[in-house]
Protein backbone atom coordinates (compact mmCIF):
# COMPACT_ATOMS: atom_id res chain seq x y z
CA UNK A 1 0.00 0.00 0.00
CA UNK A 2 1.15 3.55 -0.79
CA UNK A 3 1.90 5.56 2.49
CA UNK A 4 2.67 9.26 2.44
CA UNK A 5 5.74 10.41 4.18
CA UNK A 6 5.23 12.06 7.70
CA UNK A 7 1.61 10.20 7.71
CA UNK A 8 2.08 8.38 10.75
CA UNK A 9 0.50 10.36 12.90
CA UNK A 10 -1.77 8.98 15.49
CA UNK A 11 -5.35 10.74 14.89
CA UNK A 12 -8.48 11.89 17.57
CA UNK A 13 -11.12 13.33 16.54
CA UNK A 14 -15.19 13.24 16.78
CA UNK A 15 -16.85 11.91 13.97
CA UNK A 16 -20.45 12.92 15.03
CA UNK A 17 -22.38 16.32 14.27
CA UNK A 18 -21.82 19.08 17.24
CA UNK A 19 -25.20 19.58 18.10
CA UNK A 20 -27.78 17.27 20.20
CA UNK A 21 -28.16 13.83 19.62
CA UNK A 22 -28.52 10.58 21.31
CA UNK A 23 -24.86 9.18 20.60
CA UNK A 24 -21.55 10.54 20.24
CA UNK A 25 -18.67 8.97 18.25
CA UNK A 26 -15.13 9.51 19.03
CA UNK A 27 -12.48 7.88 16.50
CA UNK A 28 -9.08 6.86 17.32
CA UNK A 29 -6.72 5.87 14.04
CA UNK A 30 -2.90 5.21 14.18
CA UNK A 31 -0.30 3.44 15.76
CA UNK A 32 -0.90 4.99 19.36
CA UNK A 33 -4.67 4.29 19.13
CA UNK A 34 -4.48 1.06 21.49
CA UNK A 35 -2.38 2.76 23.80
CA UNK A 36 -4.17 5.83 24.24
CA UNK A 37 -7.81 3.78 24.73
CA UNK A 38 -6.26 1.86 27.11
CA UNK A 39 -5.41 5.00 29.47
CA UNK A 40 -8.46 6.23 29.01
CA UNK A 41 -10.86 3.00 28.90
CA UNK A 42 -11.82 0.57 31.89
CA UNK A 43 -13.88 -2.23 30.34
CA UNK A 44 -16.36 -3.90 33.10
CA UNK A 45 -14.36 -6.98 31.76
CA UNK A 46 -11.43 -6.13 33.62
CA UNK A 47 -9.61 -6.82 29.82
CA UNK A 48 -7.29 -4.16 28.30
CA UNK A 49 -7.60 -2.77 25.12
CA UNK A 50 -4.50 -4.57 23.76
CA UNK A 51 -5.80 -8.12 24.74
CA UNK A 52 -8.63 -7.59 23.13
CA UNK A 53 -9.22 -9.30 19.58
CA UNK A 54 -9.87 -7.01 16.77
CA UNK A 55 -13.45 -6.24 15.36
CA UNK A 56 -14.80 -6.34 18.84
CA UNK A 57 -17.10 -4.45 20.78
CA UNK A 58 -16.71 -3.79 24.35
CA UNK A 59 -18.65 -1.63 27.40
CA UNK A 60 -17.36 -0.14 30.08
CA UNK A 61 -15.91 4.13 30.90
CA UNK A 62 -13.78 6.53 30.26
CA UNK A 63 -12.41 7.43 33.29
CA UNK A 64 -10.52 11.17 34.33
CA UNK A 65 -6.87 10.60 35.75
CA UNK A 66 -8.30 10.39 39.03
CA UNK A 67 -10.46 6.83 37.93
CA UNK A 68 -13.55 8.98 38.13
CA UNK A 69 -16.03 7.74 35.56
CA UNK A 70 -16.72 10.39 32.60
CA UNK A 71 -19.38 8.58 30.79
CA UNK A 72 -20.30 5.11 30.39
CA UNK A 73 -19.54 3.68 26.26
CA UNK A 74 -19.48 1.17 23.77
CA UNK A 75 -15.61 0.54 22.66
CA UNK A 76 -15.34 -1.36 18.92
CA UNK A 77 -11.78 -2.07 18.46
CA UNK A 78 -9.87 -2.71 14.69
CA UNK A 79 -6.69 -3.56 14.90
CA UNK A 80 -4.10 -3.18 11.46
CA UNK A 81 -4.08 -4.29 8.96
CA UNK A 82 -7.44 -5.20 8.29
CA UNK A 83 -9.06 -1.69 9.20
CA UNK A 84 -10.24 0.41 6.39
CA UNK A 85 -7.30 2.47 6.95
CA UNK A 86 -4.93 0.30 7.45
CA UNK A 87 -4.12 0.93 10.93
CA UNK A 88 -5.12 0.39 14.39
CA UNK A 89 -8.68 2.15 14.72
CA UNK A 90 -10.50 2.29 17.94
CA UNK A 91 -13.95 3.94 18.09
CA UNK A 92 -15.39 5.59 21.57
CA UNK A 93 -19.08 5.18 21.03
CA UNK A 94 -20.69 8.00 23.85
CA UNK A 95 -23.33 9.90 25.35
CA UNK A 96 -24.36 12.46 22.59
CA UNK A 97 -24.11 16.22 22.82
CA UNK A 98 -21.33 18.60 22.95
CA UNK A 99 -20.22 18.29 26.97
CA UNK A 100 -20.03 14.77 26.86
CA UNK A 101 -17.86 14.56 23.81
CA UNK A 102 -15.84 17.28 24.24
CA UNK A 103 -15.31 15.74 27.80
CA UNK A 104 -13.87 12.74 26.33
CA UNK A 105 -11.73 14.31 23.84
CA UNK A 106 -10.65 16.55 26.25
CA UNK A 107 -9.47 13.42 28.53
């Protein structure tokens, strides 16, 4: 597969309107994704991100630094190279609206 040079950058951003809505999506795509979800990510399962298999789905919180519980989510993981980018993709399904989001993004 072609690659552009510098491209390797690990990518955060939400994928859902800004407005009101019932859910929220937060996508995660690059190398770092796995890592960063599992800071961020306490499954009820007890299982980190990077045991998980790929093409998964998986409930549980993002927690603050602190382990305080920002919102309860749905976490589908993809792991490279058989995500439609090619890379590790992990995607924060939320609470919609604009505090919960940015809250996450924020984290």
């Amino acid at each position: 597969m072609f690659k552009l040079e510098g491209m390797e950058d690990t990518i955060v951003a939400i994928s859902t309107a800004m407005g009101q809505g019932s859910i929220g999506l937060i996508r995660l795509s690059g190398k770092e994704s796995v890592r960063i979800a599992d800071k961020l990510f306490k499954a009820k399962s007890g299982k980190l991100i990077a045991q998980c298999k790929t093409f998964t789905v998986h409930y549980g919180s993002v927690v603050d630094e602190k382990g305080d519980i920002i919102d309860e989510v749905l976490l589908t993981v993809m792991k490279a190279p058989k995500s439609y980018t090619t890379e590790d993709i992990v995607e924060i399904s939320c609470h919609g609206g604009v505090v919960s989001l940015k809250s996450i993004l924020n984290r």
